[in-house]
Protein backbone atom coordinates (compact mmCIF):
# COMPACT_ATOMS: atom_id res chain seq x y z
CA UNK A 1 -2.35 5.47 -37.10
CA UNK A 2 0.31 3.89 -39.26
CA UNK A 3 -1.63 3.89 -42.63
CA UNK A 4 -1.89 7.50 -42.51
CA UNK A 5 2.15 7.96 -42.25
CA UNK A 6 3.45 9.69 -45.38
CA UNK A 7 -0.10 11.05 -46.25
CA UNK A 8 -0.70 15.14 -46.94
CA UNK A 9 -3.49 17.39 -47.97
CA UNK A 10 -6.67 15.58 -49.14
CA UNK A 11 -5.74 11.86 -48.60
CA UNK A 12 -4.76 12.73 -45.18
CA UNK A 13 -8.02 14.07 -43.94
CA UNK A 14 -9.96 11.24 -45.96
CA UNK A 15 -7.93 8.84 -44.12
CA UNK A 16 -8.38 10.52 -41.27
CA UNK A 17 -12.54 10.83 -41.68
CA UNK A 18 -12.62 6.90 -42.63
CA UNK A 19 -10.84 6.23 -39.31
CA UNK A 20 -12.88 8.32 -37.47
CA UNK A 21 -10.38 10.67 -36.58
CA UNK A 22 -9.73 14.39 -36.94
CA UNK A 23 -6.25 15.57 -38.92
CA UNK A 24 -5.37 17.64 -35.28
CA UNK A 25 -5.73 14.53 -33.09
CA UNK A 26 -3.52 12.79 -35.19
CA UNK A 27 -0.66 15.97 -35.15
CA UNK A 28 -1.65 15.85 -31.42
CA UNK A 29 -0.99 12.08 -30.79
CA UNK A 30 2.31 11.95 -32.94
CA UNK A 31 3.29 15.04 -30.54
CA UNK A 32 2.68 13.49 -27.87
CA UNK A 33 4.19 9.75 -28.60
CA UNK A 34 6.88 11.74 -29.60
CA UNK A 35 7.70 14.06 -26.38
CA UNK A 36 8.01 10.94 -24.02
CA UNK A 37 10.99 10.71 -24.39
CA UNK A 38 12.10 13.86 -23.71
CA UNK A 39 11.52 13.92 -20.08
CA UNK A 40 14.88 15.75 -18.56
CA UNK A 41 18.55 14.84 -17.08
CA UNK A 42 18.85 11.20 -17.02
CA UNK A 43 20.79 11.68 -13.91
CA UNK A 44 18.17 13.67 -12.19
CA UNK A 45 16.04 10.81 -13.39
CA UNK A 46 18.16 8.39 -11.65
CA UNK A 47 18.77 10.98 -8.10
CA UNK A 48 14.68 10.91 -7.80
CA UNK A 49 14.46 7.19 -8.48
CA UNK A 50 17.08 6.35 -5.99
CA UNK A 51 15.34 8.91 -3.43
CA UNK A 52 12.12 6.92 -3.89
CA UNK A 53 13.58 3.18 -3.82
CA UNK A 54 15.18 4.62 -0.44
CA UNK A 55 11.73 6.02 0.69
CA UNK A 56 10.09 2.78 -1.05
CA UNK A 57 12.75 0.48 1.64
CA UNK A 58 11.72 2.92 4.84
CA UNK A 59 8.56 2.67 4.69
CA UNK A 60 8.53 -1.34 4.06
CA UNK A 61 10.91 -1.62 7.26
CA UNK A 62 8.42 0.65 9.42
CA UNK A 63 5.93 -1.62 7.86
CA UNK A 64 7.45 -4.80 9.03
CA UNK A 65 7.96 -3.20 12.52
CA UNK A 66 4.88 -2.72 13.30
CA UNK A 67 3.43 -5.58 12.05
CA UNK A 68 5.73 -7.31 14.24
CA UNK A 69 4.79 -4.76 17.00
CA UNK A 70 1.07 -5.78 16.83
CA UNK A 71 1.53 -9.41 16.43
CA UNK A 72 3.56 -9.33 19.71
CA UNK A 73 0.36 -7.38 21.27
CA UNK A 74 -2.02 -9.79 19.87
CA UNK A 75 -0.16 -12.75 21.79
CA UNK A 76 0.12 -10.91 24.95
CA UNK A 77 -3.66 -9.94 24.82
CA UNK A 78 -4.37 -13.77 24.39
CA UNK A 79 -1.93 -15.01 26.96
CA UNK A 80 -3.60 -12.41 29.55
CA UNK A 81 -7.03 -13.75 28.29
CA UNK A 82 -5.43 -17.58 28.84
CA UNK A 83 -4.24 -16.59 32.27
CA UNK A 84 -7.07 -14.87 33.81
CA UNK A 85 -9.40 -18.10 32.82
CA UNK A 86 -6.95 -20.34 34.34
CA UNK A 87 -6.55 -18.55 37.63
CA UNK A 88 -10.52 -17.59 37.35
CA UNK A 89 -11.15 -21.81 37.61
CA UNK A 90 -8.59 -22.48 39.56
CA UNK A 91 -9.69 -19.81 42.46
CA UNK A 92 -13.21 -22.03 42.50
CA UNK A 93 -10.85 -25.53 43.08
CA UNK A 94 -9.59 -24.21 46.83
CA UNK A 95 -11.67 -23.66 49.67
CA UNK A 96 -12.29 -20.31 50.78
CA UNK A 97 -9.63 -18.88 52.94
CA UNK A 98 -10.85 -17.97 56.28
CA UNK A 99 -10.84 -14.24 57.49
CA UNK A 100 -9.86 -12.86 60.70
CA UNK A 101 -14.08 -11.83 60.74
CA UNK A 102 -14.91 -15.56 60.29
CA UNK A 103 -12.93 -16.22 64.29
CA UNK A 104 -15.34 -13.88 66.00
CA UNK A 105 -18.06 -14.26 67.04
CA UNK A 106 -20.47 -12.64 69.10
C-alpha cells in the first residue's frame, strides 16, 4: 500500500479504513516484504542449492534408468507374446509326431 507511505497518526488509519485495511497489517506486511531478504550466508545459500541441483541430477538419472529398464521389459514381454503365437500356429502346420505307444498294438 504505496499511498499510505509517509502517512502517521490519523491519516494513516483513515487511509488504512478506506482501503480496508487495519494500521497492524500494514506494519506487518512492510515487515515482512522487508525480512526477505534477509535470509542467511549467501554461501550457505549457494552449498544447499548445489546439494539439491546434485540431488535434482540423481534422481533424473535413476529416473531415466528405469524408464529405460521398463521399456526394455515391455519389449521382451511382447516379443515372448509374438513368439509363443508363432510357435502356437506353427505346432498345428506339422503332423503329429508319432509315439513309441502309437507302434503297439495289442
Amino acid at each position: 500500500m504505496q499511498q499510505t507511505y509517509g502517512l502517521l497518526g490519523e491519516d494513516l488509519n483513515i487511509g488504512c479504513r478506506a482501503r480496508g485495511v487495519f494500521v497492524h497489517q500494514l506494519e506487518q506486511w512492510k515487515t515482512d516484504f522487508c525480512s526477505q531478504g534477509d535470509s542467511g550466508d549467501p554461501r550457505e545459500e549457494a552449498r544447499v542449492l548445489r546439494a539439491l541441483k546434485v540431488e535434482n541430477q540423481s534422481l533424473e538419472r535413476e529416473l531415466l534408468r528405469k524408464d529405460k529398464a521398463l521399456a526394455e521389459a515391455a519389449a521382451l514381454l511382447v516379443l515372448q507374446k509374438s513368439s509363443e503365437r508363432s510357435w502356437g500356429e506353427r505346432s498345428n502346420d506339422y503332423p503329429r509326431r508319432a509315439q513309441a505307444s502309437d507302434c503297439f498294438t495289442e
